[in-house]
PDB file of N, CA and C in Angstrom:
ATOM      1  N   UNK A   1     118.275  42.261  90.099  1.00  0.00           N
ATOM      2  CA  UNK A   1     118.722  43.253  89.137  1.00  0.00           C
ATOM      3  C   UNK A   1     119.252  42.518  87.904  1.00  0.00           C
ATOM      4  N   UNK A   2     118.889  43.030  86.762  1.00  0.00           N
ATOM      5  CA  UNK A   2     119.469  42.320  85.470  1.00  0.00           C
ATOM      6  C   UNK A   2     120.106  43.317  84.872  1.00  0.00           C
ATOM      7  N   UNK A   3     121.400  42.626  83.777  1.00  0.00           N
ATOM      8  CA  UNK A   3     122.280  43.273  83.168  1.00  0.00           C
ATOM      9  C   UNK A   3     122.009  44.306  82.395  1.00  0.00           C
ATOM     10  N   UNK A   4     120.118  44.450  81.893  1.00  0.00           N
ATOM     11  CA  UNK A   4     119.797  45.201  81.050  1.00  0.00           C
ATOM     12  C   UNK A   4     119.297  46.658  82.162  1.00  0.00           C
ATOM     13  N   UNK A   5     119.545  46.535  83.245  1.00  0.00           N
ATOM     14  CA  UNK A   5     119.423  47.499  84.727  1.00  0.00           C
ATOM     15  C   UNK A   5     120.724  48.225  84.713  1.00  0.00           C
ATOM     16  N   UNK A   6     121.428  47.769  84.279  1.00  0.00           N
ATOM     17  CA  UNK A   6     122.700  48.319  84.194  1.00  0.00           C
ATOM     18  C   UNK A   6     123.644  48.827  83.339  1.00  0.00           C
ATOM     19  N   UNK A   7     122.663  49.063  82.137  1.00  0.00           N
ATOM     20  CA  UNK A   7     123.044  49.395  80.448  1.00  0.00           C
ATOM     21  C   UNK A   7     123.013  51.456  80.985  1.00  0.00           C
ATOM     22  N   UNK A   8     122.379  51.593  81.861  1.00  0.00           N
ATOM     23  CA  UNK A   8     121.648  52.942  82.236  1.00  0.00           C
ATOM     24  C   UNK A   8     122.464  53.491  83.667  1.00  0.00           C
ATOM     25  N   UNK A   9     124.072  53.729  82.935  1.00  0.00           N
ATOM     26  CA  UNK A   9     124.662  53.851  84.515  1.00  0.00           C
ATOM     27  C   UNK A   9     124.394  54.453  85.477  1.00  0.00           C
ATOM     28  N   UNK A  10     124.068  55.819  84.230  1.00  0.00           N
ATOM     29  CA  UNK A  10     123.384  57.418  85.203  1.00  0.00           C
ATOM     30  C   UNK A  10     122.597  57.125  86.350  1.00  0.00           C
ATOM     31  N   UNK A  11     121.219  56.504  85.434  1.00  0.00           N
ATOM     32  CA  UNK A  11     120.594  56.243  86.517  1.00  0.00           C
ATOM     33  C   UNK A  11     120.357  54.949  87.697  1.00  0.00           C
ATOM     34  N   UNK A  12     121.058  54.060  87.344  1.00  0.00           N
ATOM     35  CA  UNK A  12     121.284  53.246  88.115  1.00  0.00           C
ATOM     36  C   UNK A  12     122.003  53.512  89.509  1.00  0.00           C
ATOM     37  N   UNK A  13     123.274  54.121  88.810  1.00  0.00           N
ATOM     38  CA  UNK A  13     124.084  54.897  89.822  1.00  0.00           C
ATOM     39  C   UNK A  13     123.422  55.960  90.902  1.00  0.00           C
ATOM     40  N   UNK A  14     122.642  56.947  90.662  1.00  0.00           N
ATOM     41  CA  UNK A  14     121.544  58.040  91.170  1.00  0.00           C
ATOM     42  C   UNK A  14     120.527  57.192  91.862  1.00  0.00           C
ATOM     43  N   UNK A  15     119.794  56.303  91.639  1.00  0.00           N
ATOM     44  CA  UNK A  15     119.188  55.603  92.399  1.00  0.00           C
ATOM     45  C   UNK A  15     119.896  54.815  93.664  1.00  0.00           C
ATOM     46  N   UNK A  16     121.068  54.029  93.195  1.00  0.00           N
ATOM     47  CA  UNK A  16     121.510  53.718  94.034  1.00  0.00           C
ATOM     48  C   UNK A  16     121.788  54.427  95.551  1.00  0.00           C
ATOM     49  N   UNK A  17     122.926  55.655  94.385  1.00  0.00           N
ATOM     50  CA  UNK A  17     122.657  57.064  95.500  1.00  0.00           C
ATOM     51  C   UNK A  17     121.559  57.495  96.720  1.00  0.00           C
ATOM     52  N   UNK A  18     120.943  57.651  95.984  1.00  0.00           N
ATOM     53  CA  UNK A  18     119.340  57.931  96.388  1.00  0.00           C
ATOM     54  C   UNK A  18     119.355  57.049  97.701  1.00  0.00           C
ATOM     55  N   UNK A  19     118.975  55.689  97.744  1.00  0.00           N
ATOM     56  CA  UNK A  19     118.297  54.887  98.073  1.00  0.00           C
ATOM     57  C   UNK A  19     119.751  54.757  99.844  1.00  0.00           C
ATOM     58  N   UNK A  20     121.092  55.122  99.385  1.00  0.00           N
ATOM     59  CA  UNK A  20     121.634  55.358 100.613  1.00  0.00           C
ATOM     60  C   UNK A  20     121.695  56.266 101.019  1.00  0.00           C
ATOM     61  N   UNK A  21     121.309  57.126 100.424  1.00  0.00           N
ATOM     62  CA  UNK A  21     121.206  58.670 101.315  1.00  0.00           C
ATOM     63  C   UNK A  21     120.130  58.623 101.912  1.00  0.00           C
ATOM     64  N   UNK A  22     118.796  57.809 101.309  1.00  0.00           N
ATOM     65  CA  UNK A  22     117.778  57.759 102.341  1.00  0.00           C
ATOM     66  C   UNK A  22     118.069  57.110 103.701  1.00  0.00           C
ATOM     67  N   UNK A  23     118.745  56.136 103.513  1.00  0.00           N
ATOM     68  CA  UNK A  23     119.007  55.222 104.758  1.00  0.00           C
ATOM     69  C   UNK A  23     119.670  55.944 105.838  1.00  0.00           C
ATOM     70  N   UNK A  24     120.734  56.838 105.461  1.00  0.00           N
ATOM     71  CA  UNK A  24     121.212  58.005 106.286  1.00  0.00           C
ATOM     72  C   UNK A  24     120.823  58.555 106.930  1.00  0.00           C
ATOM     73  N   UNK A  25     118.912  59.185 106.539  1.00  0.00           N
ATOM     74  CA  UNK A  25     118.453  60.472 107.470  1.00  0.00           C
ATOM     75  C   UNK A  25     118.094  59.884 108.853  1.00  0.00           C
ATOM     76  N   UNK A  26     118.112  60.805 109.465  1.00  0.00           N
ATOM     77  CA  UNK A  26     116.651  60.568 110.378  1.00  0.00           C
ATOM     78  C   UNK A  26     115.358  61.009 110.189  1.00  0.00           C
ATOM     79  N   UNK A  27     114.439  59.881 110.522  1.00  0.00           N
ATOM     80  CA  UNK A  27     113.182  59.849 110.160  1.00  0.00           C
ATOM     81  C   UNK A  27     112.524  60.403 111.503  1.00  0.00           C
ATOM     82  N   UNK A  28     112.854  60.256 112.894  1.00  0.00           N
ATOM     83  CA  UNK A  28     112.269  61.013 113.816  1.00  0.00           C
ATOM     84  C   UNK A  28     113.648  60.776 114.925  1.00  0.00           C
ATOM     85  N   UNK A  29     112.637  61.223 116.051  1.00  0.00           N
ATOM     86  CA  UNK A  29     113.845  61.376 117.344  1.00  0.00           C
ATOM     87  C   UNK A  29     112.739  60.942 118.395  1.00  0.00           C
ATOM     88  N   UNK A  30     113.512  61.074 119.579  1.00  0.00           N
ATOM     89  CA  UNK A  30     112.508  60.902 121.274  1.00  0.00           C
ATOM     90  C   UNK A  30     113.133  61.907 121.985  1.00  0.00           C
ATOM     91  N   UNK A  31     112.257  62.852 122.272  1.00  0.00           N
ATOM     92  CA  UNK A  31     113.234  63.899 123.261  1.00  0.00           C
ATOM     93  C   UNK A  31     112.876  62.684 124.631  1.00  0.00           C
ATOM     94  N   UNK A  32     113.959  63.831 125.391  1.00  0.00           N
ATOM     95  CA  UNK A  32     114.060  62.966 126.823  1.00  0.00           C
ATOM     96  C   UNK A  32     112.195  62.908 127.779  1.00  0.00           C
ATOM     97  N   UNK A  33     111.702  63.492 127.235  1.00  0.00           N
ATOM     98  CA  UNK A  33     109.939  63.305 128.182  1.00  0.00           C
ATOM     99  C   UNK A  33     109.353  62.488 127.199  1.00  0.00           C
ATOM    100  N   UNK A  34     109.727  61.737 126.082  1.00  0.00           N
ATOM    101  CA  UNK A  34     109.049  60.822 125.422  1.00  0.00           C
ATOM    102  C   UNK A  34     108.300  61.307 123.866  1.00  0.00           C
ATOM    103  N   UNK A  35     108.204  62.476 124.031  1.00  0.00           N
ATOM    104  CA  UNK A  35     107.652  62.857 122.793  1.00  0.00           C
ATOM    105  C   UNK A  35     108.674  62.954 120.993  1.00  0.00           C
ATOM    106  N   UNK A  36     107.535  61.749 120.098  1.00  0.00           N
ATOM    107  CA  UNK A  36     108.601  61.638 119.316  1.00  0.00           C
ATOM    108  C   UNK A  36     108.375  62.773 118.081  1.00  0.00           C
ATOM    109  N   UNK A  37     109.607  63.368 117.718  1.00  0.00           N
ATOM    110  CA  UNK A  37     109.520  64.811 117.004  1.00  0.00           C
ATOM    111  C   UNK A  37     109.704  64.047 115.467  1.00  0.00           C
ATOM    112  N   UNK A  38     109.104  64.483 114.484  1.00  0.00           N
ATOM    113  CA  UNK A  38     109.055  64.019 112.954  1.00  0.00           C
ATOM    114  C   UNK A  38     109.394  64.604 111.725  1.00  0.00           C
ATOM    115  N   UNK A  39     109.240  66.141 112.104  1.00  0.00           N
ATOM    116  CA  UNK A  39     109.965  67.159 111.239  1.00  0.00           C
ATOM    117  C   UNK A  39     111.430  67.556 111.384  1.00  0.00           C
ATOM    118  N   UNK A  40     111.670  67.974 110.140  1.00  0.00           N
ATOM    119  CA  UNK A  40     113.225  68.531 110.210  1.00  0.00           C
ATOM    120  C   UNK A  40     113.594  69.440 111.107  1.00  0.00           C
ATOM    121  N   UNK A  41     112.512  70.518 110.923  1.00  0.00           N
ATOM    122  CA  UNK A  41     112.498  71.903 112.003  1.00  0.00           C
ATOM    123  C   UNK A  41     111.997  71.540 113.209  1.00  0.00           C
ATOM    124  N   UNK A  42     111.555  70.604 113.686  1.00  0.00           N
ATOM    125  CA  UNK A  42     111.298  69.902 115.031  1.00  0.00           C
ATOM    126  C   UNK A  42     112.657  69.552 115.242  1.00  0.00           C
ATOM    127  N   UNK A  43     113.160  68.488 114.154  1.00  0.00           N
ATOM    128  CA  UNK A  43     114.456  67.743 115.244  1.00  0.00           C
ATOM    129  C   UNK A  43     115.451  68.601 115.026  1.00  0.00           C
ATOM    130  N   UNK A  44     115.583  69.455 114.605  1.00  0.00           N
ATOM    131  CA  UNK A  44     116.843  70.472 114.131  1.00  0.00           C
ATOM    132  C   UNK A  44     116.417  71.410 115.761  1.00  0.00           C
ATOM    133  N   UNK A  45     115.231  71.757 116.262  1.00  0.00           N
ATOM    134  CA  UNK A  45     114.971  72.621 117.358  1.00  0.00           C
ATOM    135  C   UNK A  45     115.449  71.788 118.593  1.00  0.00           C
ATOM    136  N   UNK A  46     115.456  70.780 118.400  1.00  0.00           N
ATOM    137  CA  UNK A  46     115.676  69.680 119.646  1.00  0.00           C
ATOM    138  C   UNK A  46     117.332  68.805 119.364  1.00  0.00           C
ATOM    139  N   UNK A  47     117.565  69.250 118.312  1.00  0.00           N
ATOM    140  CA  UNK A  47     119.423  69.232 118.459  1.00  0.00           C
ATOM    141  C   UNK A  47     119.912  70.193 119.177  1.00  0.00           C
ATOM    142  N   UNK A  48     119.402  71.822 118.565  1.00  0.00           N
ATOM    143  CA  UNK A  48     119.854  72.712 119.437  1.00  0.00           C
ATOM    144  C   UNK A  48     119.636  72.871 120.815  1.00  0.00           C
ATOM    145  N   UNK A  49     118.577  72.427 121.275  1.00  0.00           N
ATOM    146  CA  UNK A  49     118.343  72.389 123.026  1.00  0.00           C
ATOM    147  C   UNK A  49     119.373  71.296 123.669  1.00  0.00           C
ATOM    148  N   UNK A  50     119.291  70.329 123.106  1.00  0.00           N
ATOM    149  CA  UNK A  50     120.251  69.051 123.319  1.00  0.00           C
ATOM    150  C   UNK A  50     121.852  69.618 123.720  1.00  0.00           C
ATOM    151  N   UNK A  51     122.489  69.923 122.503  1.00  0.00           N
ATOM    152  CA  UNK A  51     123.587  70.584 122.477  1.00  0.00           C
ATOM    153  C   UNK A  51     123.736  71.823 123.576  1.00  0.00           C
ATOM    154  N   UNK A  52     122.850  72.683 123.471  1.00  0.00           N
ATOM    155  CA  UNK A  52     122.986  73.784 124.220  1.00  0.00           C
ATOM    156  C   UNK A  52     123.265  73.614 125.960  1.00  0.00           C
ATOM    157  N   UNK A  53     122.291  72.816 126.388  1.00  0.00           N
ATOM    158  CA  UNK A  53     121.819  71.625 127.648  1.00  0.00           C
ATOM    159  C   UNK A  53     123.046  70.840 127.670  1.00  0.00           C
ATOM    160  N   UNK A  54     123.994  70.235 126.559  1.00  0.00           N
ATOM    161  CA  UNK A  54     124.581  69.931 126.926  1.00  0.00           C
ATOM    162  C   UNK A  54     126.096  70.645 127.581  1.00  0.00           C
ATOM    163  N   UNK A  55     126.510  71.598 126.647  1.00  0.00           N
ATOM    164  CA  UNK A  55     127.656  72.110 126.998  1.00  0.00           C
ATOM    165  C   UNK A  55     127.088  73.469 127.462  1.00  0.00           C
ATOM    166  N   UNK A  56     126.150  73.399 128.376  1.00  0.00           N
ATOM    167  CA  UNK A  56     125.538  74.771 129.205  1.00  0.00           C
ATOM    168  C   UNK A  56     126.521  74.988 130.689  1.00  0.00           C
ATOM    169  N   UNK A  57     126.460  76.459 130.959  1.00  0.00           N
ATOM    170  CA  UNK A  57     128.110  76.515 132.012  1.00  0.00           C
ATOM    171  C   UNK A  57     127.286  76.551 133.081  1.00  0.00           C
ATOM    172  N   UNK A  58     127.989  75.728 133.908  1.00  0.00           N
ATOM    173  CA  UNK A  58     127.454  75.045 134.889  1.00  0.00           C
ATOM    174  C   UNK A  58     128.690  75.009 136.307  1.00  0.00           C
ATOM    175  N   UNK A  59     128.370  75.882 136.664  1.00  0.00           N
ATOM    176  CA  UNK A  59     129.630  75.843 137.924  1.00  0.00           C
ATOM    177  C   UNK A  59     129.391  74.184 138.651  1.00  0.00           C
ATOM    178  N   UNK A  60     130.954  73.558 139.122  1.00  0.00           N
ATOM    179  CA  UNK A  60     131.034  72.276 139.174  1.00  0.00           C
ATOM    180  C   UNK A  60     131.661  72.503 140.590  1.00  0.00           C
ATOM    181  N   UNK A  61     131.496  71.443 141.336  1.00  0.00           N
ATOM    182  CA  UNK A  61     131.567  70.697 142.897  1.00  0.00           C
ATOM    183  C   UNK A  61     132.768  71.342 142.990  1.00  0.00           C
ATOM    184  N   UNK A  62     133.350  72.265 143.546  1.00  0.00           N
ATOM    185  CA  UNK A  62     134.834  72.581 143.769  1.00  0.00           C
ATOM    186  C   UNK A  62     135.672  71.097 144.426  1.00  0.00           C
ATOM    187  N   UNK A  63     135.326  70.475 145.274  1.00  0.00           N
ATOM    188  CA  UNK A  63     135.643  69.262 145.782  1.00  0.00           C
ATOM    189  C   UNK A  63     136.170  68.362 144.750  1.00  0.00           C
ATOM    190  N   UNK A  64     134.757  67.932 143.808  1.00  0.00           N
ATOM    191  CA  UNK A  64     134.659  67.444 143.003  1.00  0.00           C
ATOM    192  C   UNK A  64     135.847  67.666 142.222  1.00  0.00           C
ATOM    193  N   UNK A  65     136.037  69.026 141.611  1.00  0.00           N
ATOM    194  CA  UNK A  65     136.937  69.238 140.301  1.00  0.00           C
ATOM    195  C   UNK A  65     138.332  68.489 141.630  1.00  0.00           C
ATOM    196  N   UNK A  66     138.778  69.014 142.709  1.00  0.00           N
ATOM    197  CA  UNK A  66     140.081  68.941 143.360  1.00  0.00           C
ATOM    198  C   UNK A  66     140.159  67.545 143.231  1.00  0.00           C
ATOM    199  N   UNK A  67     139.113  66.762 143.618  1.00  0.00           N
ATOM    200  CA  UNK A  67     139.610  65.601 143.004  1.00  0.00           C
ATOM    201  C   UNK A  67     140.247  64.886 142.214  1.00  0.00           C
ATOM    202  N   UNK A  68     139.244  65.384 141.023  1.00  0.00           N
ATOM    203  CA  UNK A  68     139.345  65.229 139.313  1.00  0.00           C
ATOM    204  C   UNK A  68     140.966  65.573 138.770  1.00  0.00           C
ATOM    205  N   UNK A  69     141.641  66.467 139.609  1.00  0.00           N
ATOM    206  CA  UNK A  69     142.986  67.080 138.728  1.00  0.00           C
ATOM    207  C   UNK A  69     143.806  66.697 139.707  1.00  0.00           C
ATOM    208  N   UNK A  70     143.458  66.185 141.135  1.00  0.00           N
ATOM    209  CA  UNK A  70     144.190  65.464 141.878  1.00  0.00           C
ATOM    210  C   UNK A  70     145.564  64.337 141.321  1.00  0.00           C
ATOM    211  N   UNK A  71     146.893  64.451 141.638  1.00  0.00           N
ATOM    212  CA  UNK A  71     147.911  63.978 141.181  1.00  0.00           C
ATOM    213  C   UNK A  71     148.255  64.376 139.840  1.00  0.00           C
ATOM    214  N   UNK A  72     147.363  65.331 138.598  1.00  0.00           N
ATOM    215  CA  UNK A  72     147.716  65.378 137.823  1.00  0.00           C
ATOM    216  C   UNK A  72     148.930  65.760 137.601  1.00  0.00           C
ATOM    217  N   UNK A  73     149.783  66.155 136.599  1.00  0.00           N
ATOM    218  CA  UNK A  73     150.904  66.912 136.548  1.00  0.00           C
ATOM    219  C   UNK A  73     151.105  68.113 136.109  1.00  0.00           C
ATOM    220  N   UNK A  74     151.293  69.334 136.902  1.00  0.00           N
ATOM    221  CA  UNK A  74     151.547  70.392 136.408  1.00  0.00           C
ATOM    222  C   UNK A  74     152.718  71.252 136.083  1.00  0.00           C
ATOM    223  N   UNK A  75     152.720  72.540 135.136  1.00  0.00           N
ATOM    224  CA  UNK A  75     153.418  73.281 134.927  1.00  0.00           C
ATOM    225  C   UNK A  75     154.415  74.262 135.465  1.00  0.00           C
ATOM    226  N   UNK A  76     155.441  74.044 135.877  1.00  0.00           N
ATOM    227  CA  UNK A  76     156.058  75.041 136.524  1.00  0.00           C
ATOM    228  C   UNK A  76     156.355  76.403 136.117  1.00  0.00           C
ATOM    229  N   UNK A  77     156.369  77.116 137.011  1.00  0.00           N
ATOM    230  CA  UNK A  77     156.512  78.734 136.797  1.00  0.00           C
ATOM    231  C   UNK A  77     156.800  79.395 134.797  1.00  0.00           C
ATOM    232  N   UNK A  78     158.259  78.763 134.819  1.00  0.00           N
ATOM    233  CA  UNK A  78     159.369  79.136 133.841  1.00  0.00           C
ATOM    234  C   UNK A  78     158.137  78.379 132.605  1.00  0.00           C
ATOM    235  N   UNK A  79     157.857  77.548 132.963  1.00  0.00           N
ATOM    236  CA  UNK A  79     156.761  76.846 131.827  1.00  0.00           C
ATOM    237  C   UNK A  79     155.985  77.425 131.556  1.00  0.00           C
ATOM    238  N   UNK A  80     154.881  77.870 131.932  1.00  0.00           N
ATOM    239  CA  UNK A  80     154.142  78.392 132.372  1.00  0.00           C
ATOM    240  C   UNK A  80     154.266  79.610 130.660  1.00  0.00           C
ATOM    241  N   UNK A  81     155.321  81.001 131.655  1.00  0.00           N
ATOM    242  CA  UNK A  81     156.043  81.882 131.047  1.00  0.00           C
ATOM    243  C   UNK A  81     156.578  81.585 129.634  1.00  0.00           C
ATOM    244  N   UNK A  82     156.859  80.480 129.409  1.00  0.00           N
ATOM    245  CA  UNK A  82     157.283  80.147 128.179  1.00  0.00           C
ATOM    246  C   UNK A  82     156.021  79.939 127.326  1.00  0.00           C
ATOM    247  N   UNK A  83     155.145  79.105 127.562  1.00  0.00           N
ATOM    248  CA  UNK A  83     153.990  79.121 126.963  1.00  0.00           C
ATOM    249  C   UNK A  83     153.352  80.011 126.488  1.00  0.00           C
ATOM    250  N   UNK A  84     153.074  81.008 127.641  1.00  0.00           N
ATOM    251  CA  UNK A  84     152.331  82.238 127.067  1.00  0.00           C
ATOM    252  C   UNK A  84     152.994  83.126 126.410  1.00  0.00           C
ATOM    253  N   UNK A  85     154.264  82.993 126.211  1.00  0.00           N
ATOM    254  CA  UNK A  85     154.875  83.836 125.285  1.00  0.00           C
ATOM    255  C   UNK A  85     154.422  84.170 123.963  1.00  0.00           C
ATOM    256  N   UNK A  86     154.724  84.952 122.991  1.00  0.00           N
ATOM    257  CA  UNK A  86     154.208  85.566 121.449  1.00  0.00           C
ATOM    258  C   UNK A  86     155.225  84.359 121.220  1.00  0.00           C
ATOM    259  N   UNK A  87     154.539  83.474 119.891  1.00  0.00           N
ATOM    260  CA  UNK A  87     155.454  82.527 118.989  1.00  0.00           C
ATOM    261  C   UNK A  87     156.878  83.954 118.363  1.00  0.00           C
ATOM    262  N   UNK A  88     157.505  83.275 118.212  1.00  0.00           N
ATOM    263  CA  UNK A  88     158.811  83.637 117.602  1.00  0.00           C
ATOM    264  C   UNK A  88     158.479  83.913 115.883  1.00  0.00           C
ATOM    265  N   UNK A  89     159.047  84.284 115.077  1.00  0.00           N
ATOM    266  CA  UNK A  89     159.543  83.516 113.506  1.00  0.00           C
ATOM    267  C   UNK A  89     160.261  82.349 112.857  1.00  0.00           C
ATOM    268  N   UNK A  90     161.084  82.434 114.276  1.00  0.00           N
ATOM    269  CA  UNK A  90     161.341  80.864 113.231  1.00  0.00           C
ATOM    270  C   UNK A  90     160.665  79.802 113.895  1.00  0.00           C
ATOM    271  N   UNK A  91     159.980  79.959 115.040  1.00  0.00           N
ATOM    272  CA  UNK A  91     158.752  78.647 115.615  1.00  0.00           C
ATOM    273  C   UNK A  91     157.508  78.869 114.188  1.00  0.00           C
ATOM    274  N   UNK A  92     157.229  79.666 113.799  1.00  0.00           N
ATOM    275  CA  UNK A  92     156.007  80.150 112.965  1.00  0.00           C
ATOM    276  C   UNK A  92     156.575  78.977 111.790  1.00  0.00           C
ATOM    277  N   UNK A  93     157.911  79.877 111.413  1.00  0.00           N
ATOM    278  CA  UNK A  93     158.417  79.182 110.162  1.00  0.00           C
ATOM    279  C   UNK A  93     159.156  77.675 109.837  1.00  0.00           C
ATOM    280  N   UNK A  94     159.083  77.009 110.840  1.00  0.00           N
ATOM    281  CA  UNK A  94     159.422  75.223 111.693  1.00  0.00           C
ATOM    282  C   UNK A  94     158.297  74.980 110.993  1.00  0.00           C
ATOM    283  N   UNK A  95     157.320  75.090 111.901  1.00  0.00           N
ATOM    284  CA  UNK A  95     156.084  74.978 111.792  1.00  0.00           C
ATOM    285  C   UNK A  95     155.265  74.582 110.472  1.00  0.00           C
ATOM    286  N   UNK A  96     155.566  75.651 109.398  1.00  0.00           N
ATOM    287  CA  UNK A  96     154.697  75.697 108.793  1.00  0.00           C
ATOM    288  C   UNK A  96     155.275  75.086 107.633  1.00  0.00           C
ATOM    289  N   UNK A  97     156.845  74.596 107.770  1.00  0.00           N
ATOM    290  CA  UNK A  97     157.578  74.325 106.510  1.00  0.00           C
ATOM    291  C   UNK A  97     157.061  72.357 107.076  1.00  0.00           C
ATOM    292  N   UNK A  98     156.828  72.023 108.122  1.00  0.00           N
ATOM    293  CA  UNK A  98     156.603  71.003 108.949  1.00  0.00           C
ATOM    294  C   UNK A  98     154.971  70.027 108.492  1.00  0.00           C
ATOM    295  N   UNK A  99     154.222  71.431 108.301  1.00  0.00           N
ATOM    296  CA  UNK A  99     152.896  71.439 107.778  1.00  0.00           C
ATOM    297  C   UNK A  99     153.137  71.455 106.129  1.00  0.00           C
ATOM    298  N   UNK A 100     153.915  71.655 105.275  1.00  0.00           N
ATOM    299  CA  UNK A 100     154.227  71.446 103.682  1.00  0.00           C
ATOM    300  C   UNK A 100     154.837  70.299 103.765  1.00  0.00           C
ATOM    301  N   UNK A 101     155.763  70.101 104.449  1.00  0.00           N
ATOM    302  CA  UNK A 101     156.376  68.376 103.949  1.00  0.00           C
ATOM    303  C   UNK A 101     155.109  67.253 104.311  1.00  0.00           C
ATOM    304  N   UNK A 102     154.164  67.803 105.302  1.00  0.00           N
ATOM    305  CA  UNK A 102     153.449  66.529 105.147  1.00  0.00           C
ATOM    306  C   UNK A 102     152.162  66.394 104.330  1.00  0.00           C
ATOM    307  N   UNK A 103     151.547  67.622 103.584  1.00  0.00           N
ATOM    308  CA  UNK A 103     150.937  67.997 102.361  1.00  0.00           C
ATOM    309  C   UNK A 103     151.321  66.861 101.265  1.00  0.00           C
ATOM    310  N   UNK A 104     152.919  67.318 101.247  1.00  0.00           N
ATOM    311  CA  UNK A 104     153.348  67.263  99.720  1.00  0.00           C
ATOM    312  C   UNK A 104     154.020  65.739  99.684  1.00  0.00           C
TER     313      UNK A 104
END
C-alpha cells in the first residue's frame, strides 16, 4: 500500500471495511450427514433445525437428573415463600436507583 492509497480515506477505509466483513461470513456449513449447504437460505434453514434439535424438550433419565442435583443445596420452606413473593416498592426502588448509579 502507498501513501498516495491513503490520500482517499473514504474509500480506503470502506474497503478495508469491506474486505473484514467478508472474512466474517460464512461461506458454507456441513450438516451432521455430510452434506455441505452454500446458500444463506440453506444455512439459515439448518441453523434453525440445529437450534431447534438442540434445545428440543426432551424428558431426561429421572435417575439421571437425581443424580445431577444430588448434594446440591436447597431452599427452605420460609425461602422458598419469600421468593415468590410480589417485589415490594422500595425493593423496586433499591433497585433501580442501584441500576442509575452504575449508568452514570
Amino acid at each position: 500500500m502507498e501513501l498516495r492509497d491513503m490520500d482517499a480515506p473514504t474509500s480506503f477505509f470502506f474497503n478495508l471495511e469491506r474486505k473484514r466483513a467478508d472474512s466474517r461470513q460464512l461461506c458454507c456449513i456441513r450438516t451432521p450427514g455430510g452434506k455441505e449447504l452454500h446458500t444463506r437460505e440453506e444455512i439459515s434453514r439448518e441453523a434453525v433445525r440445529f437450534y431447534k434439535e438442540l434445545y428440543n424438550k426432551e424428558l431426561c433419565n429421572l435417575e439421571d437428573t437425581e443424580r445431577l442435583l444430588q448434594g446440591l443445596p436447597s431452599l427452605s420452606e420460609e425461602e422458598q415463600i419469600q421468593l415468590d413473593a410480589p417485589l415490594t416498592h422500595q425493593e423496586v426502588t433499591v433497585a433501580v436507583k442501584q441500576l442509575s448509579s452504575r449508568i452514570l
